[in-house]
C-alpha atoms as a PDB file:
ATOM      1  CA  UNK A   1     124.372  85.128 109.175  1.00  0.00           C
ATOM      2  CA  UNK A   2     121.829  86.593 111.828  1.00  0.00           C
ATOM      3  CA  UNK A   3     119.078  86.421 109.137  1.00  0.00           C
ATOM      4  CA  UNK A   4     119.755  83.396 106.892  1.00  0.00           C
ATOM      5  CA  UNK A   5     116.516  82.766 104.666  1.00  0.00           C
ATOM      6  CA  UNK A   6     114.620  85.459 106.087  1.00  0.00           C
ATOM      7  CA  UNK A   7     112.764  87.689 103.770  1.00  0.00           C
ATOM      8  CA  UNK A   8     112.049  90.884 103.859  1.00  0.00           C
ATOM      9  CA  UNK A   9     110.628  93.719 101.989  1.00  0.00           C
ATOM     10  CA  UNK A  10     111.522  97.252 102.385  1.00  0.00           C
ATOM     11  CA  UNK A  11     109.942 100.139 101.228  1.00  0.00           C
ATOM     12  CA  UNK A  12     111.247 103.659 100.444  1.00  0.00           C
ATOM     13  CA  UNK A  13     114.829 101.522  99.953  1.00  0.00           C
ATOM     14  CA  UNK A  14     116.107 103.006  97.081  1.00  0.00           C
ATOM     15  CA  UNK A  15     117.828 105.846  99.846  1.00  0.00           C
ATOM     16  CA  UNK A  16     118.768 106.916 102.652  1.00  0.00           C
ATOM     17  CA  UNK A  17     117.888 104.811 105.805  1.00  0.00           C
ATOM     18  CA  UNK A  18     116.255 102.477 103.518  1.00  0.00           C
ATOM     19  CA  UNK A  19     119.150 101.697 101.566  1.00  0.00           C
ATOM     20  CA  UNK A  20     121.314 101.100 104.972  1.00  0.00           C
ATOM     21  CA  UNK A  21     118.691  98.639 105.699  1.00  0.00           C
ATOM     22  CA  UNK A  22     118.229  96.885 102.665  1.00  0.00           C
ATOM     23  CA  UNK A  23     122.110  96.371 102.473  1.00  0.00           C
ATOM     24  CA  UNK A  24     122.296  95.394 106.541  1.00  0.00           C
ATOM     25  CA  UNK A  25     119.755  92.328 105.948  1.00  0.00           C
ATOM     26  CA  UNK A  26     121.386  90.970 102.781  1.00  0.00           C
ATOM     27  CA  UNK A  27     124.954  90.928 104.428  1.00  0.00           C
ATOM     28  CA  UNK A  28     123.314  88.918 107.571  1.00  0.00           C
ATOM     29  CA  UNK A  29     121.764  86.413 105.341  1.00  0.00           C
ATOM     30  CA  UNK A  30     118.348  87.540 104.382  1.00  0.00           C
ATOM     31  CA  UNK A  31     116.470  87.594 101.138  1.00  0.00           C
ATOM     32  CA  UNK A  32     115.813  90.997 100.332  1.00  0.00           C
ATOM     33  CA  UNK A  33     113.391  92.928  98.532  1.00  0.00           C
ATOM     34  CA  UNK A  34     112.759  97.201  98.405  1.00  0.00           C
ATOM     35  CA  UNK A  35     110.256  99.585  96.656  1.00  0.00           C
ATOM     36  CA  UNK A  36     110.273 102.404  95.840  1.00  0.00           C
ATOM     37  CA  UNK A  37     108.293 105.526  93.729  1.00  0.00           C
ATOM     38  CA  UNK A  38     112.266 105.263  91.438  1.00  0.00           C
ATOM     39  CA  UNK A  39     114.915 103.230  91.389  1.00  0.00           C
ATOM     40  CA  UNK A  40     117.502 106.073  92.567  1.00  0.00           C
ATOM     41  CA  UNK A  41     120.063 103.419  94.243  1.00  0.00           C
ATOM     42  CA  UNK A  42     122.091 103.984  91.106  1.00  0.00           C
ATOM     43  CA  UNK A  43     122.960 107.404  92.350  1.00  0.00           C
ATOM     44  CA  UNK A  44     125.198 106.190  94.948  1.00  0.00           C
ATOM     45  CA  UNK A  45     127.617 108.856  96.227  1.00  0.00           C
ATOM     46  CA  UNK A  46     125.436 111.425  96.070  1.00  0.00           C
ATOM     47  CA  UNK A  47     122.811 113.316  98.413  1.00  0.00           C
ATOM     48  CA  UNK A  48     119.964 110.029  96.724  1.00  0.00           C
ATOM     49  CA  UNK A  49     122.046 107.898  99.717  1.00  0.00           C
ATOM     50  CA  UNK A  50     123.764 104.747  99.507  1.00  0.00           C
ATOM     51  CA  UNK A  51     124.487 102.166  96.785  1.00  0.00           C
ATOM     52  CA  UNK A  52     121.834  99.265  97.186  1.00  0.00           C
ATOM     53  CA  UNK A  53     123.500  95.861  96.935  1.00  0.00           C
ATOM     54  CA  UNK A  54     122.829  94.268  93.877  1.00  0.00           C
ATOM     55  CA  UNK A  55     121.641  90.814  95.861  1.00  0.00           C
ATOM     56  CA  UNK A  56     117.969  92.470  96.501  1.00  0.00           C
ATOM     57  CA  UNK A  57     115.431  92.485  94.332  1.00  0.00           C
ATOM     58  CA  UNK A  58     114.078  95.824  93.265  1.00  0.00           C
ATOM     59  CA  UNK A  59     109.754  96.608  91.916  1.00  0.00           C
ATOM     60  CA  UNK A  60     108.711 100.332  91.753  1.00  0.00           C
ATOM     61  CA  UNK A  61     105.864 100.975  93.435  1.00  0.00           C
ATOM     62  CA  UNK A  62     103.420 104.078  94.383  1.00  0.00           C
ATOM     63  CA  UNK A  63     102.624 102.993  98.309  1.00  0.00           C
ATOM     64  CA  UNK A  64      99.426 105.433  98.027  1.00  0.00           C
ATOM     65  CA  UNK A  65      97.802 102.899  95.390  1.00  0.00           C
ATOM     66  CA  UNK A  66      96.728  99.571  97.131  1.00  0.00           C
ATOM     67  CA  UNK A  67      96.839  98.011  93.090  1.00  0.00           C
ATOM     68  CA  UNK A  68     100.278  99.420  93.196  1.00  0.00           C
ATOM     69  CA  UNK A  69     101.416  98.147  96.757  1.00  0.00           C
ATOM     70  CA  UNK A  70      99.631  94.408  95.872  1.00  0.00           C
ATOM     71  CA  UNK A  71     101.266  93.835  92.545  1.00  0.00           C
ATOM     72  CA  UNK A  72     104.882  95.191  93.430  1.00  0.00           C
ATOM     73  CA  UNK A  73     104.853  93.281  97.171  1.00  0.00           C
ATOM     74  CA  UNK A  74     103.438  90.278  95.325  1.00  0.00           C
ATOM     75  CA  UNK A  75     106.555  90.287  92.632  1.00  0.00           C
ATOM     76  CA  UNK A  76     108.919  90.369  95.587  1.00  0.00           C
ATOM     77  CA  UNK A  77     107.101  87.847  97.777  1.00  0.00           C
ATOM     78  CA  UNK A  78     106.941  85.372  94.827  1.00  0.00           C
ATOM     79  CA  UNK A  79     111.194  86.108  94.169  1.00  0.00           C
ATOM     80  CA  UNK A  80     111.803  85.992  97.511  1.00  0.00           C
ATOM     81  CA  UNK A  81     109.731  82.493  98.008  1.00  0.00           C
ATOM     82  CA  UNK A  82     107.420  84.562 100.241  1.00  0.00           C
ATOM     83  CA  UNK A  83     107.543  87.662 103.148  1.00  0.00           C
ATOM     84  CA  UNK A  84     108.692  87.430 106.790  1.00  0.00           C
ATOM     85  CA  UNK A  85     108.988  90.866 107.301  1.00  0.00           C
ATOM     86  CA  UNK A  86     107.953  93.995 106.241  1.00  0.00           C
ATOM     87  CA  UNK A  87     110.055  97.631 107.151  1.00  0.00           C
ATOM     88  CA  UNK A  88     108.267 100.214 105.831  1.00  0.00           C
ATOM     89  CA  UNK A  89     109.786 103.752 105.366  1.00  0.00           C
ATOM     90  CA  UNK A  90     108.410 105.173 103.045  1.00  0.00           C
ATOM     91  CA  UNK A  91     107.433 108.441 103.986  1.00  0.00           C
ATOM     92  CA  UNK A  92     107.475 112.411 103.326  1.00  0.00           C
ATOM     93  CA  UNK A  93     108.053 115.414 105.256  1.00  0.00           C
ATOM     94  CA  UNK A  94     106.857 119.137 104.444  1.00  0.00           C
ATOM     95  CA  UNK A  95     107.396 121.974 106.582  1.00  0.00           C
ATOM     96  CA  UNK A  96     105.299 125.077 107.189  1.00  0.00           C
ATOM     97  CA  UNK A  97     104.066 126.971 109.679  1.00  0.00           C
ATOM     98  CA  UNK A  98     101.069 125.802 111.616  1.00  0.00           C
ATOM     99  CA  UNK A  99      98.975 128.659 110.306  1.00  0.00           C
ATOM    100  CA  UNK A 100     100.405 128.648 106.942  1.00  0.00           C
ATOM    101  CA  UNK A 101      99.319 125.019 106.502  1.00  0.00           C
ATOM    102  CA  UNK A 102      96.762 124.974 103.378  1.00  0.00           C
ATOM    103  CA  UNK A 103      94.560 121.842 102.963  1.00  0.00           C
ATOM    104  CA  UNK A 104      96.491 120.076  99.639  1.00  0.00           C
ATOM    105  CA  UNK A 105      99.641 119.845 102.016  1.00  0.00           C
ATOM    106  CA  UNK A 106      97.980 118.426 104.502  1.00  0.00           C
ATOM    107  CA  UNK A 107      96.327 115.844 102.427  1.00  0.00           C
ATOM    108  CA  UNK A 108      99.703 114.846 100.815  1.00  0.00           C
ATOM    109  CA  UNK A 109     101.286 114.587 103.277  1.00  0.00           C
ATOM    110  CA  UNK A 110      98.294 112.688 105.374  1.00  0.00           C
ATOM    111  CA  UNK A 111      97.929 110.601 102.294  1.00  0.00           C
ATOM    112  CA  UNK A 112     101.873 109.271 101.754  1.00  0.00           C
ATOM    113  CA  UNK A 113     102.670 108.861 105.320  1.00  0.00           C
ATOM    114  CA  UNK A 114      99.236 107.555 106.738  1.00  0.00           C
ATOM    115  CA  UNK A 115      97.238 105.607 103.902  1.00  0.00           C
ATOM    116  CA  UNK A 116     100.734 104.685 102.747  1.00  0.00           C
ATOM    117  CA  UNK A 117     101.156 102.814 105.756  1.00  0.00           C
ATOM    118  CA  UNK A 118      98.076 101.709 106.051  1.00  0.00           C
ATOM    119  CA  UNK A 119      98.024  99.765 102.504  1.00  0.00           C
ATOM    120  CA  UNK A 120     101.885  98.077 102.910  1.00  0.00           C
ATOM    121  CA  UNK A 121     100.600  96.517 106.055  1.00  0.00           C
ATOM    122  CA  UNK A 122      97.464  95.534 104.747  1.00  0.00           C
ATOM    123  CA  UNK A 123      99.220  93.848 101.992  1.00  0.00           C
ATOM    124  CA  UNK A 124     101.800  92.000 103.956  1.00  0.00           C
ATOM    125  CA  UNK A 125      99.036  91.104 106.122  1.00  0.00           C
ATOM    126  CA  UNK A 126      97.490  88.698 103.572  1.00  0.00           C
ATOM    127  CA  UNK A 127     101.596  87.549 103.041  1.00  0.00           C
ATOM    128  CA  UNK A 128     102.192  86.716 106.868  1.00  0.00           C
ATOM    129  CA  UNK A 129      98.470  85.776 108.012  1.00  0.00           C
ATOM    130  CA  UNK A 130      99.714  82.078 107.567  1.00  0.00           C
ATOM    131  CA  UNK A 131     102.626  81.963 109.082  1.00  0.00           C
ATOM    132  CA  UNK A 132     103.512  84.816 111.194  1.00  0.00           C
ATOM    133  CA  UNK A 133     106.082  87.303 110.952  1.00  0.00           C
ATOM    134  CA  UNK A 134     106.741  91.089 111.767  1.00  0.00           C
ATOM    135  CA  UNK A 135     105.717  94.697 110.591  1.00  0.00           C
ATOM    136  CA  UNK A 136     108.173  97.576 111.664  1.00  0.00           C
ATOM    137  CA  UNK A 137     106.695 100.853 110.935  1.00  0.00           C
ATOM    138  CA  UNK A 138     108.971 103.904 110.790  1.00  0.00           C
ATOM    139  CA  UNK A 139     107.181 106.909 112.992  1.00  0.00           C
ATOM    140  CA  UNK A 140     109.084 109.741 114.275  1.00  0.00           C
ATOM    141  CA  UNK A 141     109.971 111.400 117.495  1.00  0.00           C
ATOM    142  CA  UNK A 142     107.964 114.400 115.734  1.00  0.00           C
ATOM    143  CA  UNK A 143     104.728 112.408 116.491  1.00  0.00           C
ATOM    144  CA  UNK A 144     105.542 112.292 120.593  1.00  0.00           C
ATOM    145  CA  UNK A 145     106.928 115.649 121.135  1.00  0.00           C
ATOM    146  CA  UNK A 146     105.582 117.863 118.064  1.00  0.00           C
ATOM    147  CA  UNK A 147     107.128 119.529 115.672  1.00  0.00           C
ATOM    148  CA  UNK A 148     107.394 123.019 115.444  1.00  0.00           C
ATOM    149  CA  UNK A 149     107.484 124.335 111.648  1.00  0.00           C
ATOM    150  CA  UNK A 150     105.906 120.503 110.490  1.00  0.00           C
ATOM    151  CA  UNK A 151     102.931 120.211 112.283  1.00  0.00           C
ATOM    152  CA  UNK A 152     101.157 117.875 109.580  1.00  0.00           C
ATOM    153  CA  UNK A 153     104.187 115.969 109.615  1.00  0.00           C
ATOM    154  CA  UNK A 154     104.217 115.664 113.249  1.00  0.00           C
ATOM    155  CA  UNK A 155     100.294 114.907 112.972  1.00  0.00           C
ATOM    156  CA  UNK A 156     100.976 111.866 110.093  1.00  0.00           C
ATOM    157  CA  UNK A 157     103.788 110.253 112.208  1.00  0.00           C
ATOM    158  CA  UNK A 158     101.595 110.042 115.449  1.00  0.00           C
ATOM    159  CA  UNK A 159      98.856 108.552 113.118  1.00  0.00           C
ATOM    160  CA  UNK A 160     101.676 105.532 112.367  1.00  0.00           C
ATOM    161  CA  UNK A 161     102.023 104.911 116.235  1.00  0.00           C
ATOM    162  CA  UNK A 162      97.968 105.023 116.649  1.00  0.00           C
ATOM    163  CA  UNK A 163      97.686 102.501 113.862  1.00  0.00           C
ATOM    164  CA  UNK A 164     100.512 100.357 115.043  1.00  0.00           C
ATOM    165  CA  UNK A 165      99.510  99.499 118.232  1.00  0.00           C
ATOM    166  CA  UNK A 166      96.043  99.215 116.753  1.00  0.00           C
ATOM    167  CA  UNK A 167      97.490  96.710 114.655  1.00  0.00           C
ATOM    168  CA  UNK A 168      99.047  94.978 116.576  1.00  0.00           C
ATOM    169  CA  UNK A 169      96.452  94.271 118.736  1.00  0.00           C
ATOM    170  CA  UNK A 170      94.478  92.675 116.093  1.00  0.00           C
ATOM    171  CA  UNK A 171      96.805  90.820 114.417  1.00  0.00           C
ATOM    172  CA  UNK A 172      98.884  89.226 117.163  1.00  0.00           C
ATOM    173  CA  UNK A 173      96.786  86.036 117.084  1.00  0.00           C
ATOM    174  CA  UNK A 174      98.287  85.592 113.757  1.00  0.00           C
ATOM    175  CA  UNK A 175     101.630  85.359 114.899  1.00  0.00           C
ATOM    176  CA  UNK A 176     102.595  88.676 113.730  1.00  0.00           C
ATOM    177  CA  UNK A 177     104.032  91.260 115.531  1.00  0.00           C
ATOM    178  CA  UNK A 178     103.958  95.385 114.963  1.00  0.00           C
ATOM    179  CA  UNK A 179     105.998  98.152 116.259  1.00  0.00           C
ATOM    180  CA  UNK A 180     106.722 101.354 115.093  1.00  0.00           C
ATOM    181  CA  UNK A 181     110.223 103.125 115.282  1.00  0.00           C
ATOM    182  CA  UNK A 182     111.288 106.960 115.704  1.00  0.00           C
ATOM    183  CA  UNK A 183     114.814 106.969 114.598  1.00  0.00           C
ATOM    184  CA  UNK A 184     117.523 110.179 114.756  1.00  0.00           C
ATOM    185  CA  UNK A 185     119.076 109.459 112.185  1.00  0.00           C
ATOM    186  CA  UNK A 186     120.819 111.857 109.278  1.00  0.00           C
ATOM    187  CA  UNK A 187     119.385 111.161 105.742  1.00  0.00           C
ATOM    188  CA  UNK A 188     119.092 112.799 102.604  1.00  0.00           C
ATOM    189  CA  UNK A 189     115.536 114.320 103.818  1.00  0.00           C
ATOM    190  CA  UNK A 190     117.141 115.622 107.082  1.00  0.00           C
ATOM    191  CA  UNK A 191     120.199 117.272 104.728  1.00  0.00           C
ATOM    192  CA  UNK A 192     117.647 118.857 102.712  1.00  0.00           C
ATOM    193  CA  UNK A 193     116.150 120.154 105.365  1.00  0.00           C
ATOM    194  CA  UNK A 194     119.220 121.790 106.686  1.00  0.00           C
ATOM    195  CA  UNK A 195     120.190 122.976 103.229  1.00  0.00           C
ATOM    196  CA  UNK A 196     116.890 125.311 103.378  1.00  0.00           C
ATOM    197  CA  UNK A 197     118.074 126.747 106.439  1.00  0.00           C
ATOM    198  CA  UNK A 198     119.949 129.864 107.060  1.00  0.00           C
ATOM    199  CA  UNK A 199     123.313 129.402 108.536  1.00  0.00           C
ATOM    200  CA  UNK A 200     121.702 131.048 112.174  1.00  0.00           C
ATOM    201  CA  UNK A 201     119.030 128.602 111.691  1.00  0.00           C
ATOM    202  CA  UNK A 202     121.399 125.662 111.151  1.00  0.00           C
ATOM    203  CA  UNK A 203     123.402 126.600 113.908  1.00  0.00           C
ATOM    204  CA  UNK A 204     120.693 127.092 116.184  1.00  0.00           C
ATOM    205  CA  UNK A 205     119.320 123.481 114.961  1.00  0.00           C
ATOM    206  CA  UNK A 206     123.064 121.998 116.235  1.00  0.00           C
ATOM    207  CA  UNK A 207     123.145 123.793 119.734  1.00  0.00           C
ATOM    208  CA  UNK A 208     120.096 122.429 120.244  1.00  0.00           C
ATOM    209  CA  UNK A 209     120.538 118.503 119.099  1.00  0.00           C
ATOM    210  CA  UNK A 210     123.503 118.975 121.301  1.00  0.00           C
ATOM    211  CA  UNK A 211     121.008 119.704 124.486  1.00  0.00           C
ATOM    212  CA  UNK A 212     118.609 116.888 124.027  1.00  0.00           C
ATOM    213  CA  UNK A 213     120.467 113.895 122.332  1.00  0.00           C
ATOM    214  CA  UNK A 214     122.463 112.105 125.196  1.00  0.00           C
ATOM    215  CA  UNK A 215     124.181 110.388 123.058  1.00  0.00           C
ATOM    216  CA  UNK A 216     126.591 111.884 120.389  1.00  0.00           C
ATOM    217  CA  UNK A 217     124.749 115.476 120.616  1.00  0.00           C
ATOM    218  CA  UNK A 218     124.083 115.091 116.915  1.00  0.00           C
ATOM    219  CA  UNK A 219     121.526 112.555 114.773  1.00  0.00           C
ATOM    220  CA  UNK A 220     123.158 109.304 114.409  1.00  0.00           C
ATOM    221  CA  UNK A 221     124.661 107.083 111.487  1.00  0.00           C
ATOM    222  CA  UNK A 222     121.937 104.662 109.514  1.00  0.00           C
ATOM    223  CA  UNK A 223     124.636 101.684 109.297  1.00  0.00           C
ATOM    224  CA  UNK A 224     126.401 102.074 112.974  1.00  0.00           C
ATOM    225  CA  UNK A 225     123.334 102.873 114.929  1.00  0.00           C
ATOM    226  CA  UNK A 226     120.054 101.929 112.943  1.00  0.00           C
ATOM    227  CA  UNK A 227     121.007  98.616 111.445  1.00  0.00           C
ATOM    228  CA  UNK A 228     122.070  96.354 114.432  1.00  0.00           C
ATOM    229  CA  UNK A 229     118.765  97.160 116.064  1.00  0.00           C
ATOM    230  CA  UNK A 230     117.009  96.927 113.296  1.00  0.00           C
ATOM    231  CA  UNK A 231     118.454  93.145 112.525  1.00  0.00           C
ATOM    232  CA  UNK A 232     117.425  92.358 115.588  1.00  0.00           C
ATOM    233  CA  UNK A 233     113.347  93.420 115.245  1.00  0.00           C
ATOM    234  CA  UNK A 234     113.493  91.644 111.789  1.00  0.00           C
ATOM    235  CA  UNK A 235     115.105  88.307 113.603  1.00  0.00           C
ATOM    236  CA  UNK A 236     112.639  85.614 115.640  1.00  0.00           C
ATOM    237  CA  UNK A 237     114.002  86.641 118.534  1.00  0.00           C
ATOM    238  CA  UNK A 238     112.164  89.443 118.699  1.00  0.00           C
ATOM    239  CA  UNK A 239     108.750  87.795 118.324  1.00  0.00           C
ATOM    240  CA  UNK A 240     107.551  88.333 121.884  1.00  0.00           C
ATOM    241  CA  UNK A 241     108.282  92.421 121.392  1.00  0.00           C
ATOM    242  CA  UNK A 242     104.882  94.245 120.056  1.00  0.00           C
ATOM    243  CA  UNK A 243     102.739  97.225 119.895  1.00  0.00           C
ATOM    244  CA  UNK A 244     106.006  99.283 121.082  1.00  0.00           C
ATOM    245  CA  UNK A 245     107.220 102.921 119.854  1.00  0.00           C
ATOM    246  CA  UNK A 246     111.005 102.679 120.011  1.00  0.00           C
ATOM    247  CA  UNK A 247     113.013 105.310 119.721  1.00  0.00           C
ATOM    248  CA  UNK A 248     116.614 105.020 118.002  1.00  0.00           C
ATOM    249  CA  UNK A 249     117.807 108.516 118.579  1.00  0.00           C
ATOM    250  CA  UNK A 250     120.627 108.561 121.134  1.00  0.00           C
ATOM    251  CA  UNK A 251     118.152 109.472 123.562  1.00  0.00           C
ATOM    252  CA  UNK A 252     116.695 112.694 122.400  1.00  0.00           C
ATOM    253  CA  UNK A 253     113.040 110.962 122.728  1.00  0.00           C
ATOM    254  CA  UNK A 254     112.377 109.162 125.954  1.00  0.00           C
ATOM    255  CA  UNK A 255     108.762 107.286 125.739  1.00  0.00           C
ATOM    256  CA  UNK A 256     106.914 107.676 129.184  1.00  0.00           C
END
């Protein structure tokens, strides 16, 4: 029980990598709450993700409203008998061209992925300003190397880094640490990505995971190859490791 009594909060855990997560912490011990915009965790076996354990403690919540974010992270924190750490995942992804970009998609996606972050640390920083604790962010490779075809994506996710190491700069004298993670790993947003795709365009998208992910030659597996690492950030043992980008992608993004 790596994480007995810890608590967490997770947002965007009703799927995908979230859901992984959410389930990882509870069977290690920890208290475990997750937002999210719906509850789709009843869904389980199909493209939504992953059942969610019924142990955690669910609040929907809009991360682009700060009343929102404060009255959803302050249900959880009071069932959960207060926060230790916050993963937030939340997040969208659009695609476009770079000069077929219009203004309203950039704002969207600027607003989930950037204020969104920006609030759900805010918020958890009131939570852990006491006592310490840790803030993972979830970036993306797509904010080191670019993104050809989601350039306002790519643009949001190198915001997250910016503001992470920003962040944890200032808050470190509380105690609580902040790094943000660029994981290659296969969710329900990457399927649905590859479901737009033509069948050239999906193969040339393999050939070329093959060429730049050491490990595997493909994206990796939320519960084998996100979780472990991920206990470990949310566990005191990693309280000495902040203002990092780490990449969990088999090696297809090697920071500099």
């Amino acid at each position: 029980m790596l994480l007995e009594g810890r608590r967490i909060i997770v947002t965007g855990g009703a799927q995908g990598m979230g859901a992984a997560l959410v389930n990882a912490y509870a069977e290690v011990g920890a208290k475990v709450g997750y937002v999210d915009v719906q509850d789709r965790s009843e869904h389980a076996g199909t493209p939504a993700g992953v059942k969610v354990t019924g142990l955690a403690k669910f609040a929907r919540c809009d991360v682009t409203d700060k009343n929102s974010v404060t009255t959803a992270f302050g249900e959880l924190a009071q069932e959960l008998g207060g926060l230790d750490v916050l993963v937030h995942l939340a997040g969208i992804m659009l695609h476009a061209k770079a000069e077929d970009i219009t203004p309203d998609d950039w704002q969207r996606q600027m607003t989930v992925n950037t204020l969104g972050t920006l609030l759900t640390n805010q918020v958890a920083f009131t939570l852990l300003k006491e006592h310490g604790g840790a803030i993972i962010n979830f970036a993306s490779g797509a904010g080191v190397r670019g993104f050809p075809g989601g350039g306002h994506y790519a643009a949001s996710k190198a915001a997250v880094l910016g503001w992470s190491r920003s962040a944890a700069m200032e808050w470190g004298p509380y105690g609580i640490t902040v790094n943000a993670i660029c994981p290659g790993i296969d969710t329900p947003m990457a399927a649905a990505h590859r479901a737009g795709m033509t069948p050239e365009q999906r193969a040339r998208t393999e050939q070329r995971l093959r060429e730049v992910t050491p490990i595997d030659g493909k994206l990796g597996d939320a519960d084998r190859d996100l979780a472990p690492y991920l206990i470990y950030l949310a566990s005191p043992g990693a309280r000495f490791i902040t203002g990092q980008t780490l990449a969990v992608d088999g090696g297809r993004t090697m920071m500099r």
